[in-house]
Protein backbone atom coordinates (compact mmCIF):
# COMPACT_ATOMS: atom_id res chain seq x y z
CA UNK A 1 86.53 98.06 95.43
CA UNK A 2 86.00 94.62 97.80
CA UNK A 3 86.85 92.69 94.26
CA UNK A 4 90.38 91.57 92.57
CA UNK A 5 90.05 95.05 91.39
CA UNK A 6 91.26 97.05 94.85
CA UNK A 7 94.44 94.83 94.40
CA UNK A 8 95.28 95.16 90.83
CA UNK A 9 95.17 98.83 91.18
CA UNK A 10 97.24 99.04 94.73
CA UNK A 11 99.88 96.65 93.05
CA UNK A 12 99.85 98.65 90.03
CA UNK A 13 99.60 102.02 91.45
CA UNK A 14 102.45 101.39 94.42
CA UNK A 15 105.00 99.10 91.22
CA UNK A 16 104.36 102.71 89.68
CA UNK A 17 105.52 104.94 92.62
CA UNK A 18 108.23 102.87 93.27
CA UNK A 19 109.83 103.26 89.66
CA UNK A 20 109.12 106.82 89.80
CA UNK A 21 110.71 106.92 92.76
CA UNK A 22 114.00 104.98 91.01
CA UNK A 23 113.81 107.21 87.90
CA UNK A 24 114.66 110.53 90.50
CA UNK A 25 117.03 109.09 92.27
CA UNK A 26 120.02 109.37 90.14
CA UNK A 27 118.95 113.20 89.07
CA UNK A 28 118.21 114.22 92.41
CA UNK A 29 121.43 112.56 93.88
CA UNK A 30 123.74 114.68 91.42
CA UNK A 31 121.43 117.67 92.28
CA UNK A 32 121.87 117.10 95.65
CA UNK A 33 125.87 116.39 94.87
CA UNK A 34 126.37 119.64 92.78
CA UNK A 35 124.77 121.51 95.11
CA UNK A 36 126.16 120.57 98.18
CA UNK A 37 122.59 119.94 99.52
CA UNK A 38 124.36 117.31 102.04
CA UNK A 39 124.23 116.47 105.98
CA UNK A 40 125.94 118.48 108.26
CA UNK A 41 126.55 117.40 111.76
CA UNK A 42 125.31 119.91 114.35
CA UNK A 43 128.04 121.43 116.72
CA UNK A 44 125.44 121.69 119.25
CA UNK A 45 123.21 119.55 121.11
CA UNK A 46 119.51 120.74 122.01
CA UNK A 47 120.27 121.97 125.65
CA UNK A 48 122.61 124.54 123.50
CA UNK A 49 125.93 123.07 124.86
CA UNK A 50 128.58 121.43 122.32
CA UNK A 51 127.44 117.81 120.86
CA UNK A 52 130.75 116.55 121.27
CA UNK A 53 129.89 112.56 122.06
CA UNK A 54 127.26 113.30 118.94
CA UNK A 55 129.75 114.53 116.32
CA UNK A 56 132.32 111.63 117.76
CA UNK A 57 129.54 108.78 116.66
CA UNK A 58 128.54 110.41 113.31
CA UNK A 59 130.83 112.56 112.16
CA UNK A 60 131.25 109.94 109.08
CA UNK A 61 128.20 111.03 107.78
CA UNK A 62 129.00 114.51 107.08
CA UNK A 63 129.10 115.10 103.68
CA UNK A 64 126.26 112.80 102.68
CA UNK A 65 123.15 114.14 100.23
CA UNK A 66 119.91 114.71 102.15
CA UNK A 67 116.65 115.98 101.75
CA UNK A 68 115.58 112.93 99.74
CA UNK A 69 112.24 113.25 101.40
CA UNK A 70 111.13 115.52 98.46
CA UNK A 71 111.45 112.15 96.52
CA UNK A 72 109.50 110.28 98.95
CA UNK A 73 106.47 112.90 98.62
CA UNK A 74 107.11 114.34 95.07
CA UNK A 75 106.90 110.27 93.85
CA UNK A 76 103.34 110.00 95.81
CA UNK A 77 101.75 113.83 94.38
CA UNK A 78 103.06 112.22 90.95
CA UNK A 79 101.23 109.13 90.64
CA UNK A 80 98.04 110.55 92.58
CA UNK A 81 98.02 113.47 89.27
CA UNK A 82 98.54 110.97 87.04
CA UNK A 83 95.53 108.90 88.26
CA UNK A 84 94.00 112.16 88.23
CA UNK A 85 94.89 113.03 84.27
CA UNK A 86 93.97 109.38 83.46
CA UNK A 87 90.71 109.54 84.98
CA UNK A 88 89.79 112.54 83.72
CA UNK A 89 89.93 111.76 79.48
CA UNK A 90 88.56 107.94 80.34
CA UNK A 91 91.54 105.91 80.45
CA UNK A 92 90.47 104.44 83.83
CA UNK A 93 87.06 104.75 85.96
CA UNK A 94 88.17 106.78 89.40
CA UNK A 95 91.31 108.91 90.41
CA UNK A 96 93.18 108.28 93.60
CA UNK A 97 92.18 112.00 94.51
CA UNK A 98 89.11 111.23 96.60
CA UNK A 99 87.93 113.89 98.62
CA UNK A 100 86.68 111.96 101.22
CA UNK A 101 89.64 109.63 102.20
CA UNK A 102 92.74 111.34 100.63
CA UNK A 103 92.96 115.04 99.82
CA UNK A 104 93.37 115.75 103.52
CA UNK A 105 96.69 113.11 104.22
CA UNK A 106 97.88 114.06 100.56
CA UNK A 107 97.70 118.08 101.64
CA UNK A 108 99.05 117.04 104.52
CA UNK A 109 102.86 115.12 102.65
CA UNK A 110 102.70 117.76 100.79
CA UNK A 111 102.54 120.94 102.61
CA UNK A 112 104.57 119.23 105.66
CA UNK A 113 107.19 118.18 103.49
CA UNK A 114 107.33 122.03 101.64
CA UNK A 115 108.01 123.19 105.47
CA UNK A 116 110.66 120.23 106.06
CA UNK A 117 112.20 121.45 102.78
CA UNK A 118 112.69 125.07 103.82
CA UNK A 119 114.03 123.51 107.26
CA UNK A 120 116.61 121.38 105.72
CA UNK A 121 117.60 124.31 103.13
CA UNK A 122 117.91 126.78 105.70
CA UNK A 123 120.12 124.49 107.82
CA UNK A 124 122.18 123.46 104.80
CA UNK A 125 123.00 127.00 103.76
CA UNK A 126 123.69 128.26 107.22
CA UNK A 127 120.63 130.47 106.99
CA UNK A 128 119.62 132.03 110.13
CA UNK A 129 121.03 132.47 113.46
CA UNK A 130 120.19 128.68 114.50
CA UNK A 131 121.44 127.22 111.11
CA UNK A 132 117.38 126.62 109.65
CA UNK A 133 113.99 127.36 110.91
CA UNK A 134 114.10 128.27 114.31
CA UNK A 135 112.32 126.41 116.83
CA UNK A 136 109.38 128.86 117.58
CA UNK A 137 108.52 129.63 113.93
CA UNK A 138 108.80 126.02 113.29
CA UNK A 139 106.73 124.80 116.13
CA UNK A 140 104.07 128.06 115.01
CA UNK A 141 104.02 126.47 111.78
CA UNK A 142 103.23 123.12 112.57
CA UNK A 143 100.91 124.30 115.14
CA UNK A 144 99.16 126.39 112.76
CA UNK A 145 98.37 123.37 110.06
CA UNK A 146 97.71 121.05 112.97
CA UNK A 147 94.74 123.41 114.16
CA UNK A 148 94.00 123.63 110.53
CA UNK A 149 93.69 120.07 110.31
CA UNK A 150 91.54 119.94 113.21
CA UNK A 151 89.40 122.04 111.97
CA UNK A 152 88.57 120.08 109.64
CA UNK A 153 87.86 116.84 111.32
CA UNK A 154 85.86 118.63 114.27
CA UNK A 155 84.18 121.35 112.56
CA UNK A 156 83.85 119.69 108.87
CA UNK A 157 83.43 115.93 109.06
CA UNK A 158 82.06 116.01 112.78
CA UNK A 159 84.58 113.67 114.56
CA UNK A 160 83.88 113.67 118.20
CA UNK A 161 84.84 109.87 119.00
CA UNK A 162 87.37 108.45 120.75
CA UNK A 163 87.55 104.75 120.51
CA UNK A 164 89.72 102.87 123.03
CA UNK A 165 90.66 98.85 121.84
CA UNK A 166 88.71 96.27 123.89
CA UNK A 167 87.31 99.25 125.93
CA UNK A 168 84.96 101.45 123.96
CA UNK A 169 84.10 104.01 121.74
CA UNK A 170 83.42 107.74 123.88
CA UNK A 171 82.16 110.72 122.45
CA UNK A 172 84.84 113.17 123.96
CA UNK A 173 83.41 116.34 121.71
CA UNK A 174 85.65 119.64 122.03
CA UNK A 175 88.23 117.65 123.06
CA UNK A 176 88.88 115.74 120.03
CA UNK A 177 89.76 118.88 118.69
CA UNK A 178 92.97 119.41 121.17
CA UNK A 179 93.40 115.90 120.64
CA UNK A 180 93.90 115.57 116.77
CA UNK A 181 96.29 119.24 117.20
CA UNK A 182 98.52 117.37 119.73
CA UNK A 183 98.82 113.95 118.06
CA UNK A 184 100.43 115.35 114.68
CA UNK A 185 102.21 117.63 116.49
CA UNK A 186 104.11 114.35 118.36
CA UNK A 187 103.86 112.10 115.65
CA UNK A 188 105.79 114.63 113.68
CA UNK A 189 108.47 115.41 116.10
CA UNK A 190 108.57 111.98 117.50
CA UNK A 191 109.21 110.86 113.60
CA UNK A 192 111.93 113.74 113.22
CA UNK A 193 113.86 112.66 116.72
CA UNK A 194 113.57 109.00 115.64
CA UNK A 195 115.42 109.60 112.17
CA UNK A 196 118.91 109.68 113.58
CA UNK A 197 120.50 106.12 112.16
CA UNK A 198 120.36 104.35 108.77
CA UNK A 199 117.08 102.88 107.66
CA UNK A 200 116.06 103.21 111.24
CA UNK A 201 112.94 105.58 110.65
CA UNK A 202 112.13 104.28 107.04
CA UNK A 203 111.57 101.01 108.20
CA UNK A 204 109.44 101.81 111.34
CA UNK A 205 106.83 103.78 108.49
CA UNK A 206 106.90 100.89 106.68
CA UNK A 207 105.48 99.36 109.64
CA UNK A 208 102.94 101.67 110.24
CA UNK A 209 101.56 102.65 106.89
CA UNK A 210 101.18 98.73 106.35
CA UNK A 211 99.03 98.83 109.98
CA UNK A 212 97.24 101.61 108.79
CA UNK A 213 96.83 100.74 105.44
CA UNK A 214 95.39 97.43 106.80
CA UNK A 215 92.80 99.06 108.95
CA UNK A 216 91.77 101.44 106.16
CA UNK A 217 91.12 98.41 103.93
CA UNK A 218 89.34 96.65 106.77
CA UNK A 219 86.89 99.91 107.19
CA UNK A 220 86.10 100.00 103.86
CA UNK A 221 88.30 103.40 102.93
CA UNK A 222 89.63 101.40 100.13
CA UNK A 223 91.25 105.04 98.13
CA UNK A 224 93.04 105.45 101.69
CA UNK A 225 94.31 101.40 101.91
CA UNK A 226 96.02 102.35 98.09
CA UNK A 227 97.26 105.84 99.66
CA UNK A 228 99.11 103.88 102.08
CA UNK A 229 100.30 101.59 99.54
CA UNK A 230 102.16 104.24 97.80
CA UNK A 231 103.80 105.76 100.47
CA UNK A 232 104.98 101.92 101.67
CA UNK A 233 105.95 101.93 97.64
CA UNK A 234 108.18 104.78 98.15
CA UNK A 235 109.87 104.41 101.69
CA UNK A 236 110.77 100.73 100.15
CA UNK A 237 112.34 102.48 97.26
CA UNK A 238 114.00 104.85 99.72
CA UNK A 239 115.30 101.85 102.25
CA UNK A 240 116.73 100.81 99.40
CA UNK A 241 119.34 103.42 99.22
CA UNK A 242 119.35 104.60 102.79
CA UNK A 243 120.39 101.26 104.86
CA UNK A 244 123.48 101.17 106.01
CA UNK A 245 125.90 103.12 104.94
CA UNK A 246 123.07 105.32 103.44
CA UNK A 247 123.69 107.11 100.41
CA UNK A 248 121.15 109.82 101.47
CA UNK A 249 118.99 110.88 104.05
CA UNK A 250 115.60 111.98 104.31
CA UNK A 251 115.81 115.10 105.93
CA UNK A 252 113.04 117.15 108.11
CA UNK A 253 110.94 117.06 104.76
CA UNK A 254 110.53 113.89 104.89
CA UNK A 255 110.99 113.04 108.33
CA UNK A 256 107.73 115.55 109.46
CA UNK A 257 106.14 115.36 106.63
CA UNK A 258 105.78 111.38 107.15
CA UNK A 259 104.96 111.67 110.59
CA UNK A 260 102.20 114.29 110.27
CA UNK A 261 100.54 112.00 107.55
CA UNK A 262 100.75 108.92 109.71
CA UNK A 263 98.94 111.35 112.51
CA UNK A 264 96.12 112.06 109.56
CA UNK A 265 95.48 108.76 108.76
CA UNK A 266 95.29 107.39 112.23
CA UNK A 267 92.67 110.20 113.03
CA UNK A 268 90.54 109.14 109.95
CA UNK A 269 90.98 105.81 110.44
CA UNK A 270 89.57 106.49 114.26
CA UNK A 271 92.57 104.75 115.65
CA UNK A 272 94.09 107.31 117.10
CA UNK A 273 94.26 104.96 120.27
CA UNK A 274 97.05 102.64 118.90
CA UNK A 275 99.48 104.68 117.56
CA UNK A 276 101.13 104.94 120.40
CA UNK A 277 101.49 101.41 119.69
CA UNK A 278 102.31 100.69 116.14
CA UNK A 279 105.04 103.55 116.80
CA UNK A 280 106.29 102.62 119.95
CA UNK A 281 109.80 102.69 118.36
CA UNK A 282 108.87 106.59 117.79
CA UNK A 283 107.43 106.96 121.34
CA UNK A 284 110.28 105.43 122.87
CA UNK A 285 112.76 107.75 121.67
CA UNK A 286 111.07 110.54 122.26
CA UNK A 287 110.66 109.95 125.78
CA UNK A 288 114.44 109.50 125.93
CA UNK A 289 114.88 112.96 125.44
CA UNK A 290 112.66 113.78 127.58
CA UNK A 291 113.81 112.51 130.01
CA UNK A 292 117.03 113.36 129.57
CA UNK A 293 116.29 116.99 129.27
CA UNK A 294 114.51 116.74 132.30
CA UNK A 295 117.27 114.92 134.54
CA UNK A 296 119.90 117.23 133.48
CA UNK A 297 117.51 120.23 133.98
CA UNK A 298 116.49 119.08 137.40
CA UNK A 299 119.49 116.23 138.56
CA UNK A 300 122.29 118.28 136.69
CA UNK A 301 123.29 114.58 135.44
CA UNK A 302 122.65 112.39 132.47
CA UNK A 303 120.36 109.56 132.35
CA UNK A 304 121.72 107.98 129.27
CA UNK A 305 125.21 108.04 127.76
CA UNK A 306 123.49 110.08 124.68
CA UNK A 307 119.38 110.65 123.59
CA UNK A 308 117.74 109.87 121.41
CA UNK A 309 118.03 106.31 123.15
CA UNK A 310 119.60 105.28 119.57
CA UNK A 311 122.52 106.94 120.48
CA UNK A 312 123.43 105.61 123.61
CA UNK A 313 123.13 102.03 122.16
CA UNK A 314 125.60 103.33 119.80
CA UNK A 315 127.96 104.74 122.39
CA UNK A 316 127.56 101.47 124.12
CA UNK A 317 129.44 99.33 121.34
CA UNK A 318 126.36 98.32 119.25
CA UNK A 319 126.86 98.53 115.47
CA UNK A 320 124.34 100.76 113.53
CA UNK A 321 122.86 98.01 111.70
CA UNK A 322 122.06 96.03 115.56
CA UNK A 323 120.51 99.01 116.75
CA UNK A 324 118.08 99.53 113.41
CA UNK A 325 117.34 95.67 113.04
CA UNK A 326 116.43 95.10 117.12
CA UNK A 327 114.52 98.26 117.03
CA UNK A 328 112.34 97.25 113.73
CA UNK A 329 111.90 94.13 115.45
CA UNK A 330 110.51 95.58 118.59
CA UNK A 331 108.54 97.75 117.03
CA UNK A 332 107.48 95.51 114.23
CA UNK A 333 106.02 92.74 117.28
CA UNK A 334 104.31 95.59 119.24
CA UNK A 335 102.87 97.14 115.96
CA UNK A 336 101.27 93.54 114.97
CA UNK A 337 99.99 93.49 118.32
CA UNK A 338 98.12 96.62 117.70
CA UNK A 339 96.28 95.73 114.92
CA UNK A 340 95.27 92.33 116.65
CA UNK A 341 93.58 94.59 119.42
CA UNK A 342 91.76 96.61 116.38
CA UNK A 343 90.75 93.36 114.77
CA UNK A 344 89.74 91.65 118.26
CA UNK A 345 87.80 95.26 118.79
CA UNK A 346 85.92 95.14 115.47
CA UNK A 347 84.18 92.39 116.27
């Protein structure tokens, strides 16, 4: 895979998911149409009290078809059978679907974005006291395939190392197993808080699948570097139609879904150490609600106008498209940074 050949077939393979991608979109968006599988804007904010400032800033977008994250994932499980069906009678010499290096992240899109999918349905069709999954079963859910997932890297492939850019590599042995549970439990989440604007999340995966898909190709997990590929291949398709004003959104199927994968990779990458970097967009708005909760919980009083910290840039006067463009950019210089410090540490 170190010759022409690794690029031929990422090219090929991620020109491929794209189209598919392009050849749903028109079916799915009538589907989604006919259906009235569309965005509605909650009445109520986390804390349980009206989201009256949030429905003010967005209530434009009601109305609009989501859930296009099944595209996203459905485009990626389509072109890694295909590989699949081709290798099998002859046609070319090895599938995508290696065990080693991308089973587990596939799994992963997939059964995350099945979960998402039931989310977003629920919520659409008012199903359910909370309008969707509730919180608890949700969180059990996630929980549940996160341990699963740990599991797996502990118990099955033996990963007990925790490497630290520039600092070292530790052994850290139970604990990697806590570790791996809570990092695609945030980078879920933090991916699902973060999608709250136009092309504002999309973009930010570009920017870490291309990272990660990077550092895959640079440890020689060449089937994982292409894996990457496609889902860049996709999200580009899905920018497409999502920047502003967005003709669809990606819903919590796509939104977790993404963000769980991006937590899988990192771990089998061993880079688990950076994310926090290459998403600093998603870190940043998650720690606006956190602190928000937590000020109004303790203060009684607001720390920002509106969290996620998108918001309140929106309630300060900046357009949509400022907010997604200054954010990419910030986290698009901080992400490059990143993989300098993984380069640098490789050495």
């Amino acid at each position: 895979m170190k010759d022409p050949r690794f690029f031929v077939e990422l090219f090929t393979y991620s020109i491929l998911t794209f189209l598919i991608f392009l050849a749903l979109e028109r079916p799915f968006y009538r589907f989604f149409k006919d259906n009235e599988f569309v965005q509605k804007i909650r009445e109520n904010a986390v804390d349980g009290k009206k989201a009256k400032l949030f429905r003010a800033l967005h209530i434009k977008k009601q109305g609009t078809p989501t859930m296009a994250g099944v595209m996203i994932w459905l485009s990626v499980l389509i072109v890694v059978l295909l590989s699949r069906f081709l290798s099998f009678f002859g046609f070319i010499d090895q599938s995508l679907l290696q065990r080693g290096e991308v089973y587990l992240p596939l799994f992963t899109l997939v059964a995350v974005g099945i979960l998402g999918a039931v989310d977003d349905w629920w919520n659409i069709k008012e199903i359910g006291k909370k309008k969707g999954i509730e919180a608890g079963p949700k969180f059990f859910f996630l929980t549940f395939f996160a341990v699963l997932s740990a599991i797996w890297f502990y118990f099955k492939l033996g990963y007990t190392e925790f490497n630290i850019p520039l600092v070292g590599t530790y052994d850290i042995g139970i604990l990697m197993f806590p570790l791996i549970v809570f990092v695609i439990l945030a980078a879920s989440n933090a991916v699902n808080i973060t999608d709250g604007l136009d092309g504002l999340a999309g973009g930010i995966l570009v920017q870490n699948f291309a990272i990660f898909g990077a550092i895959a190709f640079v440890n020689e997990q060449f089937f994982l570097a292409i894996f990457c590929g496609l889902i860049m291949a996709t999200l580009f398709a899905f920018l497409w139609f999502n920047v502003p004003p967005a003709k669809f959104f990606m819903g919590d199927t796509g939104s977790l879904s993404l963000g769980a994968t991006l937590a899988i990779i990192a771990s089998m990458t061993g880079t688990i150490a950076i994310l926090p970097l290459t998403g600093f967009v998603f870190v940043f708005e998650t720690l606006s609600v956190i602190i928000q909760l937590t000020s109004k919980k303790i203060f009684g009083r607001k720390v920002f106008l509106i969290a996620p910290i998108h918001h309140h840039f929106e309630k300060k006067g900046w357009s949509e498209p400022q907010i997604v463009m200054r954010f990419w950019i910030i986290n698009g210089f901080v992400a490059v940074v990143a993989f300098i410090l993984h380069l640098f540490d490789k050495q």
